[in-house]
N, C-alpha and C. Protein backbone atom coordinates (compact mmCIF):
# COMPACT_ATOMS: atom_id res chain seq x y z
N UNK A 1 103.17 218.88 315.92
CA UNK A 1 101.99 218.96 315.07
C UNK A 1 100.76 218.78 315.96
N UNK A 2 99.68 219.85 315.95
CA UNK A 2 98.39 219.17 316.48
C UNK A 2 97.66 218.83 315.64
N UNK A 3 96.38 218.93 315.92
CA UNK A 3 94.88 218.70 315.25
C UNK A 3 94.94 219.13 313.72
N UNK A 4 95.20 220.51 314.05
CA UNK A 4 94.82 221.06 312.86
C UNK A 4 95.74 220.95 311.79
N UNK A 5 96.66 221.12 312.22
CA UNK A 5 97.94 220.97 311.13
C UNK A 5 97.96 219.47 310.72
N UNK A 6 97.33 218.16 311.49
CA UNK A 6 97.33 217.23 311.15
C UNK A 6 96.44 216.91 309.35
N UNK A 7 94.71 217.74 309.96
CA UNK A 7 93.93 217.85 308.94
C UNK A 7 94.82 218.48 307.74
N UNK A 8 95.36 219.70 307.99
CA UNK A 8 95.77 220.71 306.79
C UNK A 8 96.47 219.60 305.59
N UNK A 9 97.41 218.72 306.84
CA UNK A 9 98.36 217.69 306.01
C UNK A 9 98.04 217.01 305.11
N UNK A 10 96.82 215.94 305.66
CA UNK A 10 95.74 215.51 305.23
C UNK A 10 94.36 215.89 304.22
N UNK A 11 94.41 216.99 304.22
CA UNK A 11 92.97 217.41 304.14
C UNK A 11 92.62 216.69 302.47
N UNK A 12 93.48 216.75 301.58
CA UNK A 12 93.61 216.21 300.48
C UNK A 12 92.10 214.33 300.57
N UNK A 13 92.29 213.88 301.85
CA UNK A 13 92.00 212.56 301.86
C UNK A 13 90.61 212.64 303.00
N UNK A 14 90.40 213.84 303.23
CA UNK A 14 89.55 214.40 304.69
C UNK A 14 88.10 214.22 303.35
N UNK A 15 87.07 213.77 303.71
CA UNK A 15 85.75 213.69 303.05
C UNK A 15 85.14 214.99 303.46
N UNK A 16 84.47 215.40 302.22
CA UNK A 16 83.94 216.76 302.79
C UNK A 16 82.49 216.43 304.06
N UNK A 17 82.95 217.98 304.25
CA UNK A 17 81.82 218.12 305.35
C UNK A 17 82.08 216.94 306.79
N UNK A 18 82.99 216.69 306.84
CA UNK A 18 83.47 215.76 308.08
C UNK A 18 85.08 216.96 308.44
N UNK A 19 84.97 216.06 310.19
CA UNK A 19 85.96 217.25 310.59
C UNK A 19 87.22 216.25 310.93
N UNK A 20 87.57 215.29 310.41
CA UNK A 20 88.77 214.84 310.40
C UNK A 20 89.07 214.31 312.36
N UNK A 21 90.22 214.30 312.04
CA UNK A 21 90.99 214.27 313.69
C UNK A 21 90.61 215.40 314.40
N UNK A 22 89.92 214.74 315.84
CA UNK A 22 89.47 216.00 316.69
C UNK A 22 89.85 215.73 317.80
N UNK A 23 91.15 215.12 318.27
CA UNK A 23 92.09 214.99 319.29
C UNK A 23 93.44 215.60 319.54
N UNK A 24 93.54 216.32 320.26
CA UNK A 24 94.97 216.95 320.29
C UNK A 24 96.19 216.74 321.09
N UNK A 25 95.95 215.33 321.40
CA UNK A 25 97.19 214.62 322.48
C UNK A 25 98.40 214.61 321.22
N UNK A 26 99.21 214.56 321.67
CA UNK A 26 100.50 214.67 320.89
C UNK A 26 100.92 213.46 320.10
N UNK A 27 101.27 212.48 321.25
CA UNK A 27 101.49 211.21 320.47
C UNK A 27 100.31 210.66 319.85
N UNK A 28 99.09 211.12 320.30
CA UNK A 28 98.49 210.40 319.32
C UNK A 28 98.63 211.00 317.84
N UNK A 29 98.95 211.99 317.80
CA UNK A 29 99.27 212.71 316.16
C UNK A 29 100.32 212.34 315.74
N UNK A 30 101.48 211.83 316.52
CA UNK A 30 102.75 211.57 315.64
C UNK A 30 102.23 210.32 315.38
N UNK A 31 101.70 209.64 316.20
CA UNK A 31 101.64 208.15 315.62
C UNK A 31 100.59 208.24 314.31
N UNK A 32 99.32 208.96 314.09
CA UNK A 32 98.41 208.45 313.11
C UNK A 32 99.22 209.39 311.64
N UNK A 33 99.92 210.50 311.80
CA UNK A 33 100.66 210.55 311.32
C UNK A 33 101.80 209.63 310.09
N UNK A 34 102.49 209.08 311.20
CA UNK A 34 103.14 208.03 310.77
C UNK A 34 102.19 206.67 310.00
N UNK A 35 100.66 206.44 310.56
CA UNK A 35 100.03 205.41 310.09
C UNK A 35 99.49 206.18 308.40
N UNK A 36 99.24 207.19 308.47
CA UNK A 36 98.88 207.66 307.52
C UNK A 36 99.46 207.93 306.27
N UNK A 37 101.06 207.99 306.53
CA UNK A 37 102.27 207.22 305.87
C UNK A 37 101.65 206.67 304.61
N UNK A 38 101.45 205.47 305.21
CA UNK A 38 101.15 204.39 304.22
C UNK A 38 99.47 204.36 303.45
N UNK A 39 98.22 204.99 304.77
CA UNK A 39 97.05 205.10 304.51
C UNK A 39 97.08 205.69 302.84
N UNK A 40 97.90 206.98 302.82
CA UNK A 40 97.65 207.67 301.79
C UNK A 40 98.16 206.94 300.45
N UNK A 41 98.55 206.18 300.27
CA UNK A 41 99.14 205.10 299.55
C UNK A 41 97.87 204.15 298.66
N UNK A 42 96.65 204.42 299.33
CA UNK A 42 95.88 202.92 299.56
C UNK A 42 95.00 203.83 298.70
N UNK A 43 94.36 203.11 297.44
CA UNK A 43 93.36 204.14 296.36
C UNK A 43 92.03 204.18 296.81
N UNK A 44 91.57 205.60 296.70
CA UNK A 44 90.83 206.14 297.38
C UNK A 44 89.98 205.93 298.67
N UNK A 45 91.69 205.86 299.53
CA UNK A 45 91.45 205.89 300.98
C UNK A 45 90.69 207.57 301.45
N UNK A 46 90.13 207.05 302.18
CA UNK A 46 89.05 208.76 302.72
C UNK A 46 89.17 208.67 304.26
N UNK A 47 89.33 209.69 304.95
CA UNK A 47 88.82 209.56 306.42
C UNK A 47 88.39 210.61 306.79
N UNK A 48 86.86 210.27 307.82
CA UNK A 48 86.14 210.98 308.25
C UNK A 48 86.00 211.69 309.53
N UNK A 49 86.16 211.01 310.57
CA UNK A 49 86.91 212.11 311.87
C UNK A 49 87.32 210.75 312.36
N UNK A 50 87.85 210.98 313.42
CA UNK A 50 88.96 210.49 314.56
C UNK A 50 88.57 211.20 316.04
N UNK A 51 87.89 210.35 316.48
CA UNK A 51 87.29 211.33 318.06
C UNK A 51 87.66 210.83 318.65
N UNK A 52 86.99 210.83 320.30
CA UNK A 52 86.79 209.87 321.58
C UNK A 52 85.83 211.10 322.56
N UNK A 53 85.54 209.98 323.47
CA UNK A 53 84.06 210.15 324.19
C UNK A 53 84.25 209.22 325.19
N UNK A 54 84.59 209.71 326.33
CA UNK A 54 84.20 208.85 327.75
C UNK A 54 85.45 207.64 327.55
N UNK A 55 86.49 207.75 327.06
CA UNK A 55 87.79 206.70 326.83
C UNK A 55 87.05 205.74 325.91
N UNK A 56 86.15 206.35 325.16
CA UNK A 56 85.78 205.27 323.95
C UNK A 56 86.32 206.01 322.46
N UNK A 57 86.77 205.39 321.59
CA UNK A 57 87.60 205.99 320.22
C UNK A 57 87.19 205.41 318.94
N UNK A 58 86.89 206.24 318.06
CA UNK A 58 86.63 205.84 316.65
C UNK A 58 87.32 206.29 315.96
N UNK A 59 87.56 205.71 314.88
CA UNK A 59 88.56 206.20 313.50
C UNK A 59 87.63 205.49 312.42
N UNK A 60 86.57 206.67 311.48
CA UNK A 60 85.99 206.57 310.40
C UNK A 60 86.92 206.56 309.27
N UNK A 61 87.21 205.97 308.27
CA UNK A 61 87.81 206.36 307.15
C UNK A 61 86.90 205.05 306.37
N UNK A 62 87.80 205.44 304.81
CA UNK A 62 87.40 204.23 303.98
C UNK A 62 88.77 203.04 303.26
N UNK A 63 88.60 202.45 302.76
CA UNK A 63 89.25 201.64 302.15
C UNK A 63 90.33 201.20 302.90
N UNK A 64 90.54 200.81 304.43
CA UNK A 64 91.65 200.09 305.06
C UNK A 64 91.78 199.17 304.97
N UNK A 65 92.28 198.45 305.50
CA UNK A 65 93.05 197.01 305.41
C UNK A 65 92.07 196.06 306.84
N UNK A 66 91.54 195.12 306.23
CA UNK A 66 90.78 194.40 307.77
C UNK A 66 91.63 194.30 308.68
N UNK A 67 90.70 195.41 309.57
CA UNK A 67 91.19 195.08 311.29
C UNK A 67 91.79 196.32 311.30
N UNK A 68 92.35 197.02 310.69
CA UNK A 68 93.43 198.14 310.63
C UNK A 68 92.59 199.43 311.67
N UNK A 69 91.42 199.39 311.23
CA UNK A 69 90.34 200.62 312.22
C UNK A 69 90.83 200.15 313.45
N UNK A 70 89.89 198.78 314.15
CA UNK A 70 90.45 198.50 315.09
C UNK A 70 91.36 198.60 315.92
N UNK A 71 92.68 198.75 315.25
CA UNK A 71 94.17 198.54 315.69
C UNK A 71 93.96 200.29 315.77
N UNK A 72 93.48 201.05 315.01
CA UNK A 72 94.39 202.63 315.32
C UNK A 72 93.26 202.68 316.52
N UNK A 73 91.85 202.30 316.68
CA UNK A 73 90.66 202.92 317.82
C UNK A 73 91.32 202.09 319.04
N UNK A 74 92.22 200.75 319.38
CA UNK A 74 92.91 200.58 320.54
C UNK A 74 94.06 200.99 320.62
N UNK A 75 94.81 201.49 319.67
CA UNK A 75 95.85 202.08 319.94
C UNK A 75 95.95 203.68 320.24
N UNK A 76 95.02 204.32 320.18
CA UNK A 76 94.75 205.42 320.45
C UNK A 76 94.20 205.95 322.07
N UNK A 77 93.77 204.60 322.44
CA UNK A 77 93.07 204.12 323.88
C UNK A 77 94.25 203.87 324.70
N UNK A 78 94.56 203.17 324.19
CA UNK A 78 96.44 202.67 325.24
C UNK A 78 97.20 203.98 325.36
N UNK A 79 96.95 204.77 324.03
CA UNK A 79 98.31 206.03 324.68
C UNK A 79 97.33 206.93 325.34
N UNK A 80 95.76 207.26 325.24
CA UNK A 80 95.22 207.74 326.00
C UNK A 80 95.17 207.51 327.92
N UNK A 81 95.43 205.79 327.75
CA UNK A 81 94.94 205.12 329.35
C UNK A 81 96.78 205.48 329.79
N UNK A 82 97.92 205.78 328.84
CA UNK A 82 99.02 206.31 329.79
C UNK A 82 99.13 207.08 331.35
């Protein structure tokens, strides 16, 4: 799965006019994937993109769990710094 097929999966929970996940490393898609599992679970969870810039990473969405951003923007850094 890349990028896009990630959004397509998603797109249901993608806020308009935002471009979702705009990373195309592999594991990082199986893993947010798998986190998203459960994200989509959570009432009216939304997410807005998923970037990085210079080994720095954000994950916009809404309604997570405290700390949960955090955990996917360093865990996305660790499989990046592989």
């Amino acid at each position: 799965m890349n990028r896009n097929d990630f959004n397509e999966k998603y797109k249901e929970y993608l806020a308009d006019r935002f471009d979702g996940l705009m990373l195309d490393n592999e594991e990082v898609v199986k893993y947010l994937d798998k986190e998203f599992q459960e994200f989509i679970k959570i009432p009216n969870f939304k997410y807005y993109q998923i970037k990085g810039k210079f080994n720095w990473f954000s994950f916009y969405a809404d309604n997570l769990p405290a700390g949960k951003r955090e955990e996917i923007e360093n865990k996305i850094k660790e499989i990046y710094e592989k």
